[in-house]
PDB file of N, CA and C in Angstrom:
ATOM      1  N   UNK A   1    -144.463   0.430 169.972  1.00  0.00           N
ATOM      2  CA  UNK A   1    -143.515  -0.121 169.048  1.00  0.00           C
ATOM      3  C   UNK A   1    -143.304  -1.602 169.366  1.00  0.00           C
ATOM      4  N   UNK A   2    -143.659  -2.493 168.223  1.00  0.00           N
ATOM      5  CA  UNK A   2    -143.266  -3.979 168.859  1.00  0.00           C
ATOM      6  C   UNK A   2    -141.610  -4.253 168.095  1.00  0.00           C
ATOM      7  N   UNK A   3    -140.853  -4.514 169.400  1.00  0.00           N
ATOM      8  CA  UNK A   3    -139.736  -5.240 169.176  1.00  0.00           C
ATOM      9  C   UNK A   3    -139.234  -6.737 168.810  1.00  0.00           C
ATOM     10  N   UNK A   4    -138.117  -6.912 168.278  1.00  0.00           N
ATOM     11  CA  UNK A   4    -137.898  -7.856 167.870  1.00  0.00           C
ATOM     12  C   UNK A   4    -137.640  -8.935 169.085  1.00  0.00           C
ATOM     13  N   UNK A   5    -137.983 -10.205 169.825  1.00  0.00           N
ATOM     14  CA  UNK A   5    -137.905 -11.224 170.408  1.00  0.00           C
ATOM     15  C   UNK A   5    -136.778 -11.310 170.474  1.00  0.00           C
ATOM     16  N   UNK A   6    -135.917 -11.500 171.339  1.00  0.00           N
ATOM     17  CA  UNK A   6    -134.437 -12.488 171.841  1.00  0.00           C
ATOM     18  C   UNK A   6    -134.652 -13.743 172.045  1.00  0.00           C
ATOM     19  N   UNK A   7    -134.275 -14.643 171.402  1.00  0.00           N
ATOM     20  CA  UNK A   7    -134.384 -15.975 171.255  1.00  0.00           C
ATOM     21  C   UNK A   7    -132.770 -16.161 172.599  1.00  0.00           C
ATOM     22  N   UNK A   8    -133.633 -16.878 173.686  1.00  0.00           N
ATOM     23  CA  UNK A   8    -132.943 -17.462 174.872  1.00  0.00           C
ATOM     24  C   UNK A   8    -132.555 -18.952 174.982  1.00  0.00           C
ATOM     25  N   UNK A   9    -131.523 -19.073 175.891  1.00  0.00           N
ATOM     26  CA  UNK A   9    -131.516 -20.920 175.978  1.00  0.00           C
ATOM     27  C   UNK A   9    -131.708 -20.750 177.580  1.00  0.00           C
ATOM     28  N   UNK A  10    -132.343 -21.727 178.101  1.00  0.00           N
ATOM     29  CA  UNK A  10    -132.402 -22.306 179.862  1.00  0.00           C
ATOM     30  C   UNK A  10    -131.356 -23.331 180.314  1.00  0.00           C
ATOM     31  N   UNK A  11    -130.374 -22.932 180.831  1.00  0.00           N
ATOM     32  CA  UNK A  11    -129.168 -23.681 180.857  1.00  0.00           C
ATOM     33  C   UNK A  11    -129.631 -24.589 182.239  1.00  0.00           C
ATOM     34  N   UNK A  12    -128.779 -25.387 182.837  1.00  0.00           N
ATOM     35  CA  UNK A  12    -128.911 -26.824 182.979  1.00  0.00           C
ATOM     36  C   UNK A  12    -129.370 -26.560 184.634  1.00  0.00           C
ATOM     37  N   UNK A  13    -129.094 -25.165 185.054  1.00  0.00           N
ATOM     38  CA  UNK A  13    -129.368 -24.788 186.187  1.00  0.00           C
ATOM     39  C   UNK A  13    -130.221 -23.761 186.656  1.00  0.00           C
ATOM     40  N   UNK A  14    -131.176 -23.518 185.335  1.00  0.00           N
ATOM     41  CA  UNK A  14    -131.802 -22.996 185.150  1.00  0.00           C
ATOM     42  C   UNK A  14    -132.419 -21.380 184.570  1.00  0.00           C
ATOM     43  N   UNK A  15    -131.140 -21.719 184.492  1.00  0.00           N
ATOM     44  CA  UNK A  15    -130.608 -19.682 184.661  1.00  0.00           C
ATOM     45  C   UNK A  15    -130.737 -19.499 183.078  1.00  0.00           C
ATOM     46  N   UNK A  16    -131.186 -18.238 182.782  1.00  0.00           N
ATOM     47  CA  UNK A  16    -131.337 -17.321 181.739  1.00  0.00           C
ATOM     48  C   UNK A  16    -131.010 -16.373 181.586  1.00  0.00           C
ATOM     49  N   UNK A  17    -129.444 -15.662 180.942  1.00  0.00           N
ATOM     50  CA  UNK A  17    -128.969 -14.382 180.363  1.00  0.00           C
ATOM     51  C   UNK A  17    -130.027 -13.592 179.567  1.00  0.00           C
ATOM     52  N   UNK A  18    -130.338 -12.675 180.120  1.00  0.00           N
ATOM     53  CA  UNK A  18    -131.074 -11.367 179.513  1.00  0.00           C
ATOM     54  C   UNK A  18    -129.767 -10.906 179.235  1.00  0.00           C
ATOM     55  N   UNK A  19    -130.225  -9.922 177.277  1.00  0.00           N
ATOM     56  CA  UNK A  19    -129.788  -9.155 176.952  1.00  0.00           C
ATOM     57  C   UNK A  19    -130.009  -7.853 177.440  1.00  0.00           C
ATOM     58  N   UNK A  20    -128.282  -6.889 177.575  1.00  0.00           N
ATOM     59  CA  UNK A  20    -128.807  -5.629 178.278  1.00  0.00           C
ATOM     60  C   UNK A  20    -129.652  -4.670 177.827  1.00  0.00           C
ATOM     61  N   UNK A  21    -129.810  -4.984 176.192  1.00  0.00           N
ATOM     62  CA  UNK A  21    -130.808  -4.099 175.334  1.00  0.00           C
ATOM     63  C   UNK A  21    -132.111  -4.401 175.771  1.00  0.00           C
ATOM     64  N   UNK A  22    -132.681  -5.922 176.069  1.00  0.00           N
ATOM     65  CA  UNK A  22    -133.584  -5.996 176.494  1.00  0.00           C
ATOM     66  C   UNK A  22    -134.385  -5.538 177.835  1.00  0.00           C
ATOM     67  N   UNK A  23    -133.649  -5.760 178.987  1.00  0.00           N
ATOM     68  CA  UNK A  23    -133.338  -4.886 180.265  1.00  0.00           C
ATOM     69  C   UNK A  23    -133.564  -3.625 180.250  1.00  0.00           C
ATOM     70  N   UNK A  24    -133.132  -2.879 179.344  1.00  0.00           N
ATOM     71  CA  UNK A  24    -132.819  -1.532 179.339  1.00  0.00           C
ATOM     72  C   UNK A  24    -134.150  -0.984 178.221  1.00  0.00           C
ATOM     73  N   UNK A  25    -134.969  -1.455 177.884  1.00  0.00           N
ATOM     74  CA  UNK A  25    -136.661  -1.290 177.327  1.00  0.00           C
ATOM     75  C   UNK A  25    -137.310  -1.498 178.102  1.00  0.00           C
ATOM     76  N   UNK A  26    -136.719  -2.560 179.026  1.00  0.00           N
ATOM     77  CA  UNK A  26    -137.973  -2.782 180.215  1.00  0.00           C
ATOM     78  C   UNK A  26    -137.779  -1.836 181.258  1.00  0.00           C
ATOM     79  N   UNK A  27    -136.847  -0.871 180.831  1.00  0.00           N
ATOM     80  CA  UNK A  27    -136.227  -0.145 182.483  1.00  0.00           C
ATOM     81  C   UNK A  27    -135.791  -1.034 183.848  1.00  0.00           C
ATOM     82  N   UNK A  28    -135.062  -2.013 183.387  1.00  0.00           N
ATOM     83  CA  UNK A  28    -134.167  -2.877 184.615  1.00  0.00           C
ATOM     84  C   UNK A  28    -133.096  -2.769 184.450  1.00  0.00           C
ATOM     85  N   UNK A  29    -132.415  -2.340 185.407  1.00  0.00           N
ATOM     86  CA  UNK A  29    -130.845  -2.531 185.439  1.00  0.00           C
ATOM     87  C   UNK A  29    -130.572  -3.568 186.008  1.00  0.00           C
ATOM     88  N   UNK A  30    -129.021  -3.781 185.817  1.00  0.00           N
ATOM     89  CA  UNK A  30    -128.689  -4.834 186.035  1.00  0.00           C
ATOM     90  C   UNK A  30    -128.060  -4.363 187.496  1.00  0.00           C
ATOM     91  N   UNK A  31    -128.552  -5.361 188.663  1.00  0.00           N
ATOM     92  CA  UNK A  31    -128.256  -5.306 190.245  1.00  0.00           C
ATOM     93  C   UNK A  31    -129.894  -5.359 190.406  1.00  0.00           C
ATOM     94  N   UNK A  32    -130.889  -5.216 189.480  1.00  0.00           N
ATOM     95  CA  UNK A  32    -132.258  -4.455 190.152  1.00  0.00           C
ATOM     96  C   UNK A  32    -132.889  -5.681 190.579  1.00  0.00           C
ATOM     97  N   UNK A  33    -133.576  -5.536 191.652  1.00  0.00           N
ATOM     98  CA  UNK A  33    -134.421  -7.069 192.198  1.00  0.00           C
ATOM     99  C   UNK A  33    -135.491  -6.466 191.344  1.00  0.00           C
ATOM    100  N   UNK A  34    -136.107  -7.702 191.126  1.00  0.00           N
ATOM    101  CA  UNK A  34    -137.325  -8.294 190.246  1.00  0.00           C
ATOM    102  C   UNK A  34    -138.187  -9.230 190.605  1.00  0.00           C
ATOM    103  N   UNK A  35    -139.141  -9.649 190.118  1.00  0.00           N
ATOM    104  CA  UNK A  35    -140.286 -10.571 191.054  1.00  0.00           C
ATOM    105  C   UNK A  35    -140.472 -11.194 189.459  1.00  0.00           C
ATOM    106  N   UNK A  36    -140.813 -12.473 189.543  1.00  0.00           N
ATOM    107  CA  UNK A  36    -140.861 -13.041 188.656  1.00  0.00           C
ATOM    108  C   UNK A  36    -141.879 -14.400 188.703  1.00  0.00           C
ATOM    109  N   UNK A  37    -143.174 -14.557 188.097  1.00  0.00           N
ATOM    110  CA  UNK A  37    -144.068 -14.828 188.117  1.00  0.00           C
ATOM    111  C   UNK A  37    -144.358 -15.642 186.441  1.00  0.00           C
ATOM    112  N   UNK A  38    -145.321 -16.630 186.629  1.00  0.00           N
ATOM    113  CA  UNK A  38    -145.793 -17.684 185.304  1.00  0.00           C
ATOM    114  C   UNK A  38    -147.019 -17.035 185.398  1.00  0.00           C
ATOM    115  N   UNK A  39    -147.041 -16.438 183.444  1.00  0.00           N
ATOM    116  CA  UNK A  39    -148.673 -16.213 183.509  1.00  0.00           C
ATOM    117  C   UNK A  39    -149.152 -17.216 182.631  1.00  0.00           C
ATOM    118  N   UNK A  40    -148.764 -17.981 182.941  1.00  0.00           N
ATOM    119  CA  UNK A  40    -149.582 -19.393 182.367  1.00  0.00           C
ATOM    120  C   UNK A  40    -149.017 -19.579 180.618  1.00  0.00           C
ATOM    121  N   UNK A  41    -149.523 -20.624 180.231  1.00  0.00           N
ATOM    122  CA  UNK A  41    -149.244 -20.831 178.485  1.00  0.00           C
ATOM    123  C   UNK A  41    -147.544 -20.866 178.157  1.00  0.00           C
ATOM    124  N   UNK A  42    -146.664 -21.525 178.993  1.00  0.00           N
ATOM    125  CA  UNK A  42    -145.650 -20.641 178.740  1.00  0.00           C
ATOM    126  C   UNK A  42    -145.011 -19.707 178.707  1.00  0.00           C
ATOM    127  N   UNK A  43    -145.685 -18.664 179.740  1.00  0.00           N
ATOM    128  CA  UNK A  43    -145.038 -17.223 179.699  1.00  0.00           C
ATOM    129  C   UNK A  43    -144.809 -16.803 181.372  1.00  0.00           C
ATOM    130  N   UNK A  44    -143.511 -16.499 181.162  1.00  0.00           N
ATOM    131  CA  UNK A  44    -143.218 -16.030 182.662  1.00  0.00           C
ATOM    132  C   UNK A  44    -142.927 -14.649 182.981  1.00  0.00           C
ATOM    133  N   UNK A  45    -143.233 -14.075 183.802  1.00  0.00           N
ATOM    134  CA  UNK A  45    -143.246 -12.321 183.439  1.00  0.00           C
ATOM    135  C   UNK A  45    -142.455 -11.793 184.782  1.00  0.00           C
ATOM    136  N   UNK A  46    -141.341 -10.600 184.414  1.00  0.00           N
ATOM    137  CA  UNK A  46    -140.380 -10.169 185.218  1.00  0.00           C
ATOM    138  C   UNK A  46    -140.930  -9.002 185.472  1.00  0.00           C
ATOM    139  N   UNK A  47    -141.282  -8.767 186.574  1.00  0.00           N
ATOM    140  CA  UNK A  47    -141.552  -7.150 187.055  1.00  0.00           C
ATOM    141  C   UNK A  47    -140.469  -6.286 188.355  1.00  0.00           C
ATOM    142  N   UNK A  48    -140.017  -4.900 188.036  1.00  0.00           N
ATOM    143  CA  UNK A  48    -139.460  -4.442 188.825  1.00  0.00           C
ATOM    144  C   UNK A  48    -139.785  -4.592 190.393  1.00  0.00           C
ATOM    145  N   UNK A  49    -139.365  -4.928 191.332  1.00  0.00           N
ATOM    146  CA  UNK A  49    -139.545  -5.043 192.548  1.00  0.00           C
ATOM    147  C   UNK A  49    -140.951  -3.899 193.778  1.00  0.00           C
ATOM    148  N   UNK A  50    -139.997  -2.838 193.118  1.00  0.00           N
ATOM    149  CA  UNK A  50    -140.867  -1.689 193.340  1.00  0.00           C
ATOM    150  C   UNK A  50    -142.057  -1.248 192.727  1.00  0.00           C
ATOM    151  N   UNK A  51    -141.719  -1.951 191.309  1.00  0.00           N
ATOM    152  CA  UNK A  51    -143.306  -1.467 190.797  1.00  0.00           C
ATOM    153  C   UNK A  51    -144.578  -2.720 191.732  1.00  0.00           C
ATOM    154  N   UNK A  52    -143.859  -4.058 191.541  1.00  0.00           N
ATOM    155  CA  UNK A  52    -144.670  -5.074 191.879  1.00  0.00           C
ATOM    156  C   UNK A  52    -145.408  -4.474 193.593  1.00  0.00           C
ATOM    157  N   UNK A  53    -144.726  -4.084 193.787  1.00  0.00           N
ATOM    158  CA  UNK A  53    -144.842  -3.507 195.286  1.00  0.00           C
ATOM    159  C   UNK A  53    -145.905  -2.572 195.547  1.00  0.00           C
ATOM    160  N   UNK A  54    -145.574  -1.887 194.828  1.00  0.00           N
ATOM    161  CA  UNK A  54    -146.355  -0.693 194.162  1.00  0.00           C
ATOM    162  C   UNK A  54    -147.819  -0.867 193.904  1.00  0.00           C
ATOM    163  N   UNK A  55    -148.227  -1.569 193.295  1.00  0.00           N
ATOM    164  CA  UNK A  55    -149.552  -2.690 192.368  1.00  0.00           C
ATOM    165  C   UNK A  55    -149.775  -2.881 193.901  1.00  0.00           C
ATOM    166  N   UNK A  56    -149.691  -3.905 194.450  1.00  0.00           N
ATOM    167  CA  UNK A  56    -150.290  -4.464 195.820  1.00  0.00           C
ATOM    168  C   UNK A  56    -150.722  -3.440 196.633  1.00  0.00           C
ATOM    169  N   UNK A  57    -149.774  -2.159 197.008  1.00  0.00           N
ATOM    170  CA  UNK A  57    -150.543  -1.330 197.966  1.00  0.00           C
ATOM    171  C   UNK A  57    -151.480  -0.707 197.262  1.00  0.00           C
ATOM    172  N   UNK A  58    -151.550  -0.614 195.997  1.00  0.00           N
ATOM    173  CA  UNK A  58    -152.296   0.279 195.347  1.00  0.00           C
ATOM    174  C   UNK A  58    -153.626  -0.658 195.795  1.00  0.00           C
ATOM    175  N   UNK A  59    -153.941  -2.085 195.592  1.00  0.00           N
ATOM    176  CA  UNK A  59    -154.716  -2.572 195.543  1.00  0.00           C
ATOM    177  C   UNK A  59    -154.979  -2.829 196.927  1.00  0.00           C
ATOM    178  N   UNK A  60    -154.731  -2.396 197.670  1.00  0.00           N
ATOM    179  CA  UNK A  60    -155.130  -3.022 199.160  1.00  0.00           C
ATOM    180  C   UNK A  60    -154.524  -4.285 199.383  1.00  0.00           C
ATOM    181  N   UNK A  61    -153.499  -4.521 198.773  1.00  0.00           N
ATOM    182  CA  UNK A  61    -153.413  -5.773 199.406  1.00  0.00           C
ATOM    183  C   UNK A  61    -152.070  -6.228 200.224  1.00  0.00           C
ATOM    184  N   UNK A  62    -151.470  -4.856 200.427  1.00  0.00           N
ATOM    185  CA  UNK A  62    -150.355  -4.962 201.575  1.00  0.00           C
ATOM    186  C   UNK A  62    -150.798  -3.870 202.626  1.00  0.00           C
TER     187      UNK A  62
END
């Protein structure tokens, strides 16, 4: 299902309010650490802590 975009602002300190609807499609709660990474072109991508974690041992690389 493609959802509709949340149009964000980057305030002066850098910080960005996620909506909790949005959060809550991605399965993040709010308290949850996240890893947060640029995949280039403008796009920066938030992954759950544990999943990111997850990916690396899977891959050998922790």
């Amino acid at each position: 299902m493609i959802r509709e975009p949340a149009e964000l602002s980057v305030d002066h300190d850098g910080r960005v309010e996620l909506p909790l609807g949005l959060l809550a499609e991605a399965g993040i709660a709010p308290g949850s650490d996240v890893v947060a990474f640029s995949d280039g072109d403008g796009r920066i991508v938030l992954r759950r802590a544990e999943d990111a974690m997850k990916d690396l041992v899977e891959k050998g690389l922790l």
